[in-house]
PDB file of N, CA and C in Angstrom:
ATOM      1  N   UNK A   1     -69.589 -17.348 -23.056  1.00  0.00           N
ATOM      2  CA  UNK A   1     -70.659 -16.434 -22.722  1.00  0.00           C
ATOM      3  C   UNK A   1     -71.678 -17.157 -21.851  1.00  0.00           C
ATOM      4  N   UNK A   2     -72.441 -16.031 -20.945  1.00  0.00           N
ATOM      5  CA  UNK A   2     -73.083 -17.094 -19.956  1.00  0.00           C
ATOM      6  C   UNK A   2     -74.519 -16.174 -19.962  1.00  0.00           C
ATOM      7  N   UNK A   3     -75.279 -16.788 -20.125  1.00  0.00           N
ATOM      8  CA  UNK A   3     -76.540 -16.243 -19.745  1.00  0.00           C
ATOM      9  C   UNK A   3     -77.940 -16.626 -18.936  1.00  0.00           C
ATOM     10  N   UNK A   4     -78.616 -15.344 -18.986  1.00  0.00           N
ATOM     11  CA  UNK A   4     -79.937 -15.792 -18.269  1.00  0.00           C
ATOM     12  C   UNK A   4     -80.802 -17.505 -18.755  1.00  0.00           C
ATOM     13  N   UNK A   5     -81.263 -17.798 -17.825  1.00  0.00           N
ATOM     14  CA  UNK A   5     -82.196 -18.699 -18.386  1.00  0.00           C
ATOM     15  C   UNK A   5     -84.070 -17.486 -19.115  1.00  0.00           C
ATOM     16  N   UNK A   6     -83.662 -18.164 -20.372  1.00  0.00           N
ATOM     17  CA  UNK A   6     -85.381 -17.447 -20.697  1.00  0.00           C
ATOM     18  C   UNK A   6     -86.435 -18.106 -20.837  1.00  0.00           C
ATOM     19  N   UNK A   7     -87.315 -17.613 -20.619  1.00  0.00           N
ATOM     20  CA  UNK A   7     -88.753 -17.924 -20.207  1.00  0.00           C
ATOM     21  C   UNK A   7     -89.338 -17.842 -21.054  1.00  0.00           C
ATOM     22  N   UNK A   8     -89.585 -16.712 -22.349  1.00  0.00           N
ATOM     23  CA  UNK A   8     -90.607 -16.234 -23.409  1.00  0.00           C
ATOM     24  C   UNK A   8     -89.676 -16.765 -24.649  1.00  0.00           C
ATOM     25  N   UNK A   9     -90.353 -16.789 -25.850  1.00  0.00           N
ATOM     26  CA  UNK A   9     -89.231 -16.508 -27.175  1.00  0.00           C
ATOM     27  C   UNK A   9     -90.335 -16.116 -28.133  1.00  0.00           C
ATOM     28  N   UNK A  10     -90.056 -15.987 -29.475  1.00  0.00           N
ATOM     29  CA  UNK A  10     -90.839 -15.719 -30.525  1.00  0.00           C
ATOM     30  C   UNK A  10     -90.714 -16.649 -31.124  1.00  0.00           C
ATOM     31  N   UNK A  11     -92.288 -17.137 -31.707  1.00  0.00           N
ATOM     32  CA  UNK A  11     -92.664 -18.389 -32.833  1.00  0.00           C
ATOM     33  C   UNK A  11     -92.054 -17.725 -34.072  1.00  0.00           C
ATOM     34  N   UNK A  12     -92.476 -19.115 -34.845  1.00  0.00           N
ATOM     35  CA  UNK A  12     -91.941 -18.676 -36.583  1.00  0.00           C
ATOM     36  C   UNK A  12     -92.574 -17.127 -36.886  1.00  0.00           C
ATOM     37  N   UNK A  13     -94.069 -17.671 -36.747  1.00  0.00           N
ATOM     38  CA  UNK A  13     -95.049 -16.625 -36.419  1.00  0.00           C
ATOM     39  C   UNK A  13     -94.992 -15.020 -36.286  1.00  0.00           C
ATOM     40  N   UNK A  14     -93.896 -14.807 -35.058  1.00  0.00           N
ATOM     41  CA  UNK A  14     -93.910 -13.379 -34.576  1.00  0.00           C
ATOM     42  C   UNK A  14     -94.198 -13.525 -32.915  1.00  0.00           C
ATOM     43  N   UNK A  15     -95.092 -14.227 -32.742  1.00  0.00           N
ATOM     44  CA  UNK A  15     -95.709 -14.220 -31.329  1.00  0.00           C
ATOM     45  C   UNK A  15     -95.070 -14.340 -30.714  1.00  0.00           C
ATOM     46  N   UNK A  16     -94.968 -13.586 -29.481  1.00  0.00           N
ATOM     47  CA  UNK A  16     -94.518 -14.055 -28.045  1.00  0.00           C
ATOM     48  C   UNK A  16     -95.160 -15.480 -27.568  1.00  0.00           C
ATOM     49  N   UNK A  17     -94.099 -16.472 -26.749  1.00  0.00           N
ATOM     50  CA  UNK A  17     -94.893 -17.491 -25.876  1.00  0.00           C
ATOM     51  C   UNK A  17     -93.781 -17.940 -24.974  1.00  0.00           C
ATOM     52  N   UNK A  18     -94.184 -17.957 -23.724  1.00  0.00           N
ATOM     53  CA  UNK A  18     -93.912 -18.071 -22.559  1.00  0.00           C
ATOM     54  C   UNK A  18     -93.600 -19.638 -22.225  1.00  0.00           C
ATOM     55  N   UNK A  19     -92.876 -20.367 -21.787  1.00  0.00           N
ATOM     56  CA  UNK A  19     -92.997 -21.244 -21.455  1.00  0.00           C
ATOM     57  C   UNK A  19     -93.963 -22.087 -19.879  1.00  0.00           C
ATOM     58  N   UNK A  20     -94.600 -21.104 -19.896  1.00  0.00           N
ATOM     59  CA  UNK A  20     -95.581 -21.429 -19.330  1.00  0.00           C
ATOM     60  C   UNK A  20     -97.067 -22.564 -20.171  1.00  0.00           C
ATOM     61  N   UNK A  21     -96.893 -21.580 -21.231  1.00  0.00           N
ATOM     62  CA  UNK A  21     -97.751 -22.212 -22.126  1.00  0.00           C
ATOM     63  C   UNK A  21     -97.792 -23.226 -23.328  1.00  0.00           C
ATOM     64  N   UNK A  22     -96.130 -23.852 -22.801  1.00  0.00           N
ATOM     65  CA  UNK A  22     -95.811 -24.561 -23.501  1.00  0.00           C
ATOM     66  C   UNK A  22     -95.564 -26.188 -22.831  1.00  0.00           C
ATOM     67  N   UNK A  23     -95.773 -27.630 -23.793  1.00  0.00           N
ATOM     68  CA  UNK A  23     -95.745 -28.852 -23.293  1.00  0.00           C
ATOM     69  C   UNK A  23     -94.463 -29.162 -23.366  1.00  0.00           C
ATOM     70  N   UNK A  24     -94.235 -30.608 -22.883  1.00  0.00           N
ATOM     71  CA  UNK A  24     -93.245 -30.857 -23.016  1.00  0.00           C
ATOM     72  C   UNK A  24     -92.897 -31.531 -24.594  1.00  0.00           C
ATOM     73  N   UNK A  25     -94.193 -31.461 -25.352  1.00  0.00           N
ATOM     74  CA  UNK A  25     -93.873 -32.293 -26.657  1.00  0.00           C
ATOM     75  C   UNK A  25     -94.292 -30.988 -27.649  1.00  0.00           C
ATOM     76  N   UNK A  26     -93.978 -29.707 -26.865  1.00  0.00           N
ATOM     77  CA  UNK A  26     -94.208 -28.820 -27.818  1.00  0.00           C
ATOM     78  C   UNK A  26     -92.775 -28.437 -28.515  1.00  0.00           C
ATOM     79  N   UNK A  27     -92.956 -28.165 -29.928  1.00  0.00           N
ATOM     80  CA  UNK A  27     -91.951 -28.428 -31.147  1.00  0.00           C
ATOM     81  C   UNK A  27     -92.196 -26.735 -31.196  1.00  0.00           C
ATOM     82  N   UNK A  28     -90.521 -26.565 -31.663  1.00  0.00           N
ATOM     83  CA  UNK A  28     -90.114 -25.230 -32.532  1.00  0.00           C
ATOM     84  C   UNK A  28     -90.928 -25.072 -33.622  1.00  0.00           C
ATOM     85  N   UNK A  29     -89.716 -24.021 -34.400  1.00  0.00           N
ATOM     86  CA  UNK A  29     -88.322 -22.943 -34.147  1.00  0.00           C
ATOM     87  C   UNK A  29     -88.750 -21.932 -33.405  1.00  0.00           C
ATOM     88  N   UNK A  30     -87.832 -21.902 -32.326  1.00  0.00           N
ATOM     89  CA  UNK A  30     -88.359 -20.741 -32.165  1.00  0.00           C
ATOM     90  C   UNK A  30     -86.948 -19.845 -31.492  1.00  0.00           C
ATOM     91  N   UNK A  31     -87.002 -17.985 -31.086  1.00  0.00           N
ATOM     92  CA  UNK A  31     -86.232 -17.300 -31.627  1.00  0.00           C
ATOM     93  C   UNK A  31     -86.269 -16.118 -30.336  1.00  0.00           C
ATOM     94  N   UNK A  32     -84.836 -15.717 -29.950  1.00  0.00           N
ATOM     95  CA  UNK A  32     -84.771 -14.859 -28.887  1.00  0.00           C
ATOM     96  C   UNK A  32     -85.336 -13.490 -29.290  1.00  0.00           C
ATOM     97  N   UNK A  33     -86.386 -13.222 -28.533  1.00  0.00           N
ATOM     98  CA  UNK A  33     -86.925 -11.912 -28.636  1.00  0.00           C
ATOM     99  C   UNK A  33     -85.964 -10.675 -28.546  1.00  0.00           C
ATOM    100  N   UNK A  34     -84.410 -10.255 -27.754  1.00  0.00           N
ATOM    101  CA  UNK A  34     -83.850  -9.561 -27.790  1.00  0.00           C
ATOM    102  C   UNK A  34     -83.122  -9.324 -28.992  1.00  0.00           C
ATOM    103  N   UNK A  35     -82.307 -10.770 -29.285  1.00  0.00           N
ATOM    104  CA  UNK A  35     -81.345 -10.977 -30.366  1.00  0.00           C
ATOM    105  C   UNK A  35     -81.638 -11.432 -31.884  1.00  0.00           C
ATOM    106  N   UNK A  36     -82.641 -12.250 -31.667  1.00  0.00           N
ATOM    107  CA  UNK A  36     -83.095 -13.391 -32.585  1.00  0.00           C
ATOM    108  C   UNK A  36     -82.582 -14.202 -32.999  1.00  0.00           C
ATOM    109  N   UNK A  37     -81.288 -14.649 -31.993  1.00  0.00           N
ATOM    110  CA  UNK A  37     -80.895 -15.854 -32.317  1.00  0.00           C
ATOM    111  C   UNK A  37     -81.802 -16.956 -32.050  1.00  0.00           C
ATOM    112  N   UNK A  38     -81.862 -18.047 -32.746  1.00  0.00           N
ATOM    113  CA  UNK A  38     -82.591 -19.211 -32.489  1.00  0.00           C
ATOM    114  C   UNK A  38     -82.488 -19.825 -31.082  1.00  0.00           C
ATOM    115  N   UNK A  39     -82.854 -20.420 -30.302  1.00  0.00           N
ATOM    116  CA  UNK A  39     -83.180 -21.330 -29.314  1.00  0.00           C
ATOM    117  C   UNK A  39     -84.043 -22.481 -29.287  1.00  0.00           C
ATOM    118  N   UNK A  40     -83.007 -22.870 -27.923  1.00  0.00           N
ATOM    119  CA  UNK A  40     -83.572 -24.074 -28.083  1.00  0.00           C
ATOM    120  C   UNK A  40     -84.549 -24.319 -26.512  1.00  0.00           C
ATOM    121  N   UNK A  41     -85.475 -25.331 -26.525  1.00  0.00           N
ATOM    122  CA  UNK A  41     -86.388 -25.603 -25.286  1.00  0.00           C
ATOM    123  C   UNK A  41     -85.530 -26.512 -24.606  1.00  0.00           C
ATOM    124  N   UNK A  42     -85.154 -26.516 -23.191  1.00  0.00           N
ATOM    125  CA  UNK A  42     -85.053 -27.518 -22.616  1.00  0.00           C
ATOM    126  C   UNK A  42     -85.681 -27.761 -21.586  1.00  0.00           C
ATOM    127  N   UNK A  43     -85.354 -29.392 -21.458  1.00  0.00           N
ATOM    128  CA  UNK A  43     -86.325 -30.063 -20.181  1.00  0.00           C
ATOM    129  C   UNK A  43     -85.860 -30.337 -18.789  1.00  0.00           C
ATOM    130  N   UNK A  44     -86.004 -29.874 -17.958  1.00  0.00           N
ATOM    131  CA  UNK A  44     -85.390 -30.480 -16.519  1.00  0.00           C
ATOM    132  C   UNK A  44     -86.444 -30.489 -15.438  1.00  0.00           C
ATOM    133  N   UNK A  45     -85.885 -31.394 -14.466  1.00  0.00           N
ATOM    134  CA  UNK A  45     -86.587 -32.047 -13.593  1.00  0.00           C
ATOM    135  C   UNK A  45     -87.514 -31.270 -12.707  1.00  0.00           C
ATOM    136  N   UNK A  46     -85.299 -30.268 -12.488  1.00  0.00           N
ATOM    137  CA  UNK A  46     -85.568 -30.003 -10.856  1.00  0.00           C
ATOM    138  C   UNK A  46     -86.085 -28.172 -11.741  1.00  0.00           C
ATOM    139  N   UNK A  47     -85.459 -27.932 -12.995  1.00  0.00           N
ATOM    140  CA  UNK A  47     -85.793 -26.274 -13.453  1.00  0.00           C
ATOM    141  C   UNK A  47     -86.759 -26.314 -14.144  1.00  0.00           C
ATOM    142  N   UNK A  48     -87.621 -27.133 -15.038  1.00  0.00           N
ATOM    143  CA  UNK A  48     -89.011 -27.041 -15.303  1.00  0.00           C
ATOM    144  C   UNK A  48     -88.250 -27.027 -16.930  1.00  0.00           C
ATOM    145  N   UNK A  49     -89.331 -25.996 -17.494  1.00  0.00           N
ATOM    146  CA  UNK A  49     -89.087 -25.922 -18.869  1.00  0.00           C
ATOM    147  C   UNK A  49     -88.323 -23.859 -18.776  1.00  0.00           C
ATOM    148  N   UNK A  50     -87.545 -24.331 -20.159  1.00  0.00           N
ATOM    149  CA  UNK A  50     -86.633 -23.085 -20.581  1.00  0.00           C
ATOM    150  C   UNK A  50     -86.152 -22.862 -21.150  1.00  0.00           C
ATOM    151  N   UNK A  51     -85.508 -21.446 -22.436  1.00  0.00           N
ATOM    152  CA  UNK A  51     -85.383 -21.462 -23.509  1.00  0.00           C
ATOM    153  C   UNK A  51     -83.548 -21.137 -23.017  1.00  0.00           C
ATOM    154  N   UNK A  52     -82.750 -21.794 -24.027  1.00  0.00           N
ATOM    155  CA  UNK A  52     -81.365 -21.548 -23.964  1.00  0.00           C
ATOM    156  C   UNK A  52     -81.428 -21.085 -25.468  1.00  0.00           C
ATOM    157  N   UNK A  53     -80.042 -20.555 -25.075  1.00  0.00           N
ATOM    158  CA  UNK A  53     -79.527 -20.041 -27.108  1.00  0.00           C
ATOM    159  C   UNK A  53     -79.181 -20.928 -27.394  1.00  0.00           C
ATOM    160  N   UNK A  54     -79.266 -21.215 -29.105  1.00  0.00           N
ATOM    161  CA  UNK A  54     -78.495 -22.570 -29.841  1.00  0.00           C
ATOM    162  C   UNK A  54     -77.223 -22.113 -30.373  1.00  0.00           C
ATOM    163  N   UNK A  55     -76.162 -21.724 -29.520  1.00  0.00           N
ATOM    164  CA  UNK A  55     -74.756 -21.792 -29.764  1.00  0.00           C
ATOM    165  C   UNK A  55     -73.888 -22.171 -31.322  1.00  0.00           C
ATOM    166  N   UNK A  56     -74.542 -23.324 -31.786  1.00  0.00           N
ATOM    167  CA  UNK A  56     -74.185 -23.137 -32.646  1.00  0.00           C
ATOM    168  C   UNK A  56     -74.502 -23.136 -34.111  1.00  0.00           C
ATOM    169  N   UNK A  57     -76.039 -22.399 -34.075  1.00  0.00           N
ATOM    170  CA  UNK A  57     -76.586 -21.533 -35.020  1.00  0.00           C
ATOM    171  C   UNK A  57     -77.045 -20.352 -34.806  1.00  0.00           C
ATOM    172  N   UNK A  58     -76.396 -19.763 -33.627  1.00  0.00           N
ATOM    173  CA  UNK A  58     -76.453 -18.268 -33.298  1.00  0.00           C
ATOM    174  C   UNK A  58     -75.059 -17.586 -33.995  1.00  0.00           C
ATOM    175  N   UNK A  59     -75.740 -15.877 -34.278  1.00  0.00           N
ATOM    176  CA  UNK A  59     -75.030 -15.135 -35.121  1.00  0.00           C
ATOM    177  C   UNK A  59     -74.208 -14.019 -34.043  1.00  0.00           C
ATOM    178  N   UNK A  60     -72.507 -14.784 -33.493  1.00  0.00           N
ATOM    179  CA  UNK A  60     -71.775 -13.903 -32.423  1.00  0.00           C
ATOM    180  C   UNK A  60     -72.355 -12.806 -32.414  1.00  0.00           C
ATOM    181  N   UNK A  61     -72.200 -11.535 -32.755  1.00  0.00           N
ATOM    182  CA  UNK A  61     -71.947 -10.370 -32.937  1.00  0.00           C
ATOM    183  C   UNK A  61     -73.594  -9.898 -32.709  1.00  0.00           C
ATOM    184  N   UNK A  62     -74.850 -11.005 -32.706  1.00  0.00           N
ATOM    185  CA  UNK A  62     -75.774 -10.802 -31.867  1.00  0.00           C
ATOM    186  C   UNK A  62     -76.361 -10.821 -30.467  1.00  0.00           C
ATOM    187  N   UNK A  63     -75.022 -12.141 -30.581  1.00  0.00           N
ATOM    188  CA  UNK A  63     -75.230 -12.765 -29.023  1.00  0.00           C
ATOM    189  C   UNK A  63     -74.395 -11.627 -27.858  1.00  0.00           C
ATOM    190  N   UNK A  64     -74.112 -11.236 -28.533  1.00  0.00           N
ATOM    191  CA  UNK A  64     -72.812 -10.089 -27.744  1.00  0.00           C
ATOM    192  C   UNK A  64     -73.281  -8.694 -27.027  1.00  0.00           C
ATOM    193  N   UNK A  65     -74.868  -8.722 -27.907  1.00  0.00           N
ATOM    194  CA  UNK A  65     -75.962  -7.813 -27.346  1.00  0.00           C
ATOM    195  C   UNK A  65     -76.786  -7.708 -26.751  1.00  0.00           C
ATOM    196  N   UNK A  66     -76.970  -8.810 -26.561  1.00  0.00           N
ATOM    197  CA  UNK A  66     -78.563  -9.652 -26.228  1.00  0.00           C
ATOM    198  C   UNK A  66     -78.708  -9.317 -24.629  1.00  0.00           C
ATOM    199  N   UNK A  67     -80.168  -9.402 -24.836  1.00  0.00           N
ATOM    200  CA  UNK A  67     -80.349  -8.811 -23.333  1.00  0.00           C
ATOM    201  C   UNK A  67     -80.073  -9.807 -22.080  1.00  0.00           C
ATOM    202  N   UNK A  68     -80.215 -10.771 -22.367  1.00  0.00           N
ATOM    203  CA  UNK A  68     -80.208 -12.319 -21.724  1.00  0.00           C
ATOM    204  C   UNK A  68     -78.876 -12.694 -21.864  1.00  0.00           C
ATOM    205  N   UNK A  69     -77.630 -11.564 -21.782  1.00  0.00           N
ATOM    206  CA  UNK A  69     -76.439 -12.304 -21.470  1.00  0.00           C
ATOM    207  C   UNK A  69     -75.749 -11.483 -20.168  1.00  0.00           C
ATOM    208  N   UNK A  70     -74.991 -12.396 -19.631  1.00  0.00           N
ATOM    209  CA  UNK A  70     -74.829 -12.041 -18.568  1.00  0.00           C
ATOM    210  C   UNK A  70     -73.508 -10.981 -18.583  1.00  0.00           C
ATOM    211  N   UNK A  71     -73.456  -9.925 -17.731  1.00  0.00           N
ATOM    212  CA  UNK A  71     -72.034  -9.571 -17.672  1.00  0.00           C
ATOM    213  C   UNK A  71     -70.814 -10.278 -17.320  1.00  0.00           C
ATOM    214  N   UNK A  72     -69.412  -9.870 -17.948  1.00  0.00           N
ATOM    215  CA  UNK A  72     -68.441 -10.648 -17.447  1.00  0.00           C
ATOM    216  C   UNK A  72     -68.242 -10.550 -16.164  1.00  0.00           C
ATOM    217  N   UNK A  73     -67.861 -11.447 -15.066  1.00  0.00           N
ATOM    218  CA  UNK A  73     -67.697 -11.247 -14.011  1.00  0.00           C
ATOM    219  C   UNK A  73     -66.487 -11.855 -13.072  1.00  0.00           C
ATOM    220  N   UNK A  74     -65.508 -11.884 -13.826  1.00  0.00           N
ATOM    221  CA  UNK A  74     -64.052 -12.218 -13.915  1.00  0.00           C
ATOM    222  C   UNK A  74     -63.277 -11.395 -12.909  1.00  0.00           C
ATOM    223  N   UNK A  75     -63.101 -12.225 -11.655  1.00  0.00           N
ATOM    224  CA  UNK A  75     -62.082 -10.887 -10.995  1.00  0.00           C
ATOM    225  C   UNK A  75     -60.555 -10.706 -11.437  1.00  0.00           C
ATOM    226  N   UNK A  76     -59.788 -10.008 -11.375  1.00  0.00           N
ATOM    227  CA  UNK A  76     -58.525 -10.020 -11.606  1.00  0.00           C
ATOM    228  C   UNK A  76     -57.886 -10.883 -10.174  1.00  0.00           C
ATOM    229  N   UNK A  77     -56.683 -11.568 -11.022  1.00  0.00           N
ATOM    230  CA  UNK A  77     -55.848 -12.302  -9.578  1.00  0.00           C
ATOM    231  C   UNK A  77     -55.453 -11.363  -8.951  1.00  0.00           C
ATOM    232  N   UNK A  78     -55.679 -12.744  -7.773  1.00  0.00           N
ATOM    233  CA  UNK A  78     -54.977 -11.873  -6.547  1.00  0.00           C
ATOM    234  C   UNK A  78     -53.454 -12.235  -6.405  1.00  0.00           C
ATOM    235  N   UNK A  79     -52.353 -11.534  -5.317  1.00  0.00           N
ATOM    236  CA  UNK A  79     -51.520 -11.134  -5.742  1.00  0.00           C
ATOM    237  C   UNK A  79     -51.059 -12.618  -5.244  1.00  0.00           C
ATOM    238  N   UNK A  80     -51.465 -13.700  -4.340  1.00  0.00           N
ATOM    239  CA  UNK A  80     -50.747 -14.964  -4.874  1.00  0.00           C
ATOM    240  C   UNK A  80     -50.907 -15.691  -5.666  1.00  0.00           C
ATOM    241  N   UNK A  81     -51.720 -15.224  -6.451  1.00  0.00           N
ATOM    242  CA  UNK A  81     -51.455 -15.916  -7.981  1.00  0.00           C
ATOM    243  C   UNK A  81     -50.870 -15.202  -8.840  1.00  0.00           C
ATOM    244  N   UNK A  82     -51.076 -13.837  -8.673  1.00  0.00           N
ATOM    245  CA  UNK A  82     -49.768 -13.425  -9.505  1.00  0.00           C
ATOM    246  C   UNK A  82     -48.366 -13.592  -8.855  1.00  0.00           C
ATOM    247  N   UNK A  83     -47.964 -13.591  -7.791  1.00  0.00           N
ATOM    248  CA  UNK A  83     -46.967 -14.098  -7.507  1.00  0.00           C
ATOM    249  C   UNK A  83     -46.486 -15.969  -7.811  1.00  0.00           C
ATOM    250  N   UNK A  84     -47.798 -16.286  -7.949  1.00  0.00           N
ATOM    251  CA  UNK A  84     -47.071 -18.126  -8.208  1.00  0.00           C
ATOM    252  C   UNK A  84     -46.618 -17.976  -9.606  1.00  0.00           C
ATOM    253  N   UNK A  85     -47.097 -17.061 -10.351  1.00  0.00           N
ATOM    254  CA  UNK A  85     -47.650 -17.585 -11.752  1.00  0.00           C
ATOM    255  C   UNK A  85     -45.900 -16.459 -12.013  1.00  0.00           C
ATOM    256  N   UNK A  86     -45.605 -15.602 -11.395  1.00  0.00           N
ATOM    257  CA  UNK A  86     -43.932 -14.754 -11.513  1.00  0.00           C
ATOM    258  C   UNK A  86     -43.074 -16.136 -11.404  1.00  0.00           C
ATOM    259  N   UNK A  87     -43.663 -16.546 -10.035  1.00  0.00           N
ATOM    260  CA  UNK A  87     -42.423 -17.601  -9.487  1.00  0.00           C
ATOM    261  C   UNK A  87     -42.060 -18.699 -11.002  1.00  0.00           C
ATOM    262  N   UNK A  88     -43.536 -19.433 -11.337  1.00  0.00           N
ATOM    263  CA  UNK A  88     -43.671 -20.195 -12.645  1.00  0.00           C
ATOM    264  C   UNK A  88     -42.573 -19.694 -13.633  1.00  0.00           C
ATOM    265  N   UNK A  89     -42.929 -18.638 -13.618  1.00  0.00           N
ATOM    266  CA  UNK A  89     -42.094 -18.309 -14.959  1.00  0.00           C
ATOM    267  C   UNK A  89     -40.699 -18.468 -14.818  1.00  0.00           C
ATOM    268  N   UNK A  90     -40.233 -17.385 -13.770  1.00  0.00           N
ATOM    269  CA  UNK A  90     -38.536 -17.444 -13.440  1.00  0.00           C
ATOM    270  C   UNK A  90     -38.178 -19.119 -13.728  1.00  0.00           C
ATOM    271  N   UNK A  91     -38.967 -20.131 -13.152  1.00  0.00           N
ATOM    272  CA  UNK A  91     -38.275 -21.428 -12.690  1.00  0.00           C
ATOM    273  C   UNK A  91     -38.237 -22.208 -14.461  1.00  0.00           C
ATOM    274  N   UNK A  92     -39.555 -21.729 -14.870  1.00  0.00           N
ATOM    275  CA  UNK A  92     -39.203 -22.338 -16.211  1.00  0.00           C
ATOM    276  C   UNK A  92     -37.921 -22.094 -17.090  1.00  0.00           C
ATOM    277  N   UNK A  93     -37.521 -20.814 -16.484  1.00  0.00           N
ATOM    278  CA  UNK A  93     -36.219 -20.052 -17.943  1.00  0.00           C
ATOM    279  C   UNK A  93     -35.535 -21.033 -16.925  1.00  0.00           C
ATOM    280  N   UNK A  94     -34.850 -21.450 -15.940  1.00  0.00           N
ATOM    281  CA  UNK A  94     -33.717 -21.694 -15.694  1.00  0.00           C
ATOM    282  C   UNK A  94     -33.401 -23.374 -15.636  1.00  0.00           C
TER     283      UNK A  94
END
């Protein structure tokens, strides 16, 4: 699953806060306003500050809703790869 980078989340609290208004030695928990899965803050150089989901104390079947995920955007092959991937096969049986 791939998603937006977010900007806001909710404190233990309830509150909205933006990472605008947040340091770099500012400490959690804090929680996706769409989903409420937990997140986490990260730090980068060149992207500033930003909230990601914590993968693996998020609850699937929330993350699957959430407004901050991206659509799939998977094209179907094209027909020379479905043709390599025919050819693949025939050559393996024989």
């Amino acid at each position: 699953m791939v998603f937006d980078k977010i900007r806001a989340a909710r404190q233990a609290d309830g509150r909205l806060v933006s990472v605008r208004d947040l340091t770099i030695s500012s400490l959690g928990p804090w929680s996706c306003a769409s989903c409420g899965n937990p997140l986490l803050l990260n730090r980068t150089h060149d992207k500033g500050l930003y909230f990601e989901h914590d993968l693996e104390l998020a609850d699937d079947p929330h993350l699957m809703v959430c407004g901050y995920r991206r659509a799939s955007m998977a094209k179907p092959p094209s027909l020379f790869d479905q043709s390599v991937e025919d050819w693949l096969q025939r050559t393996d049986t024989m």
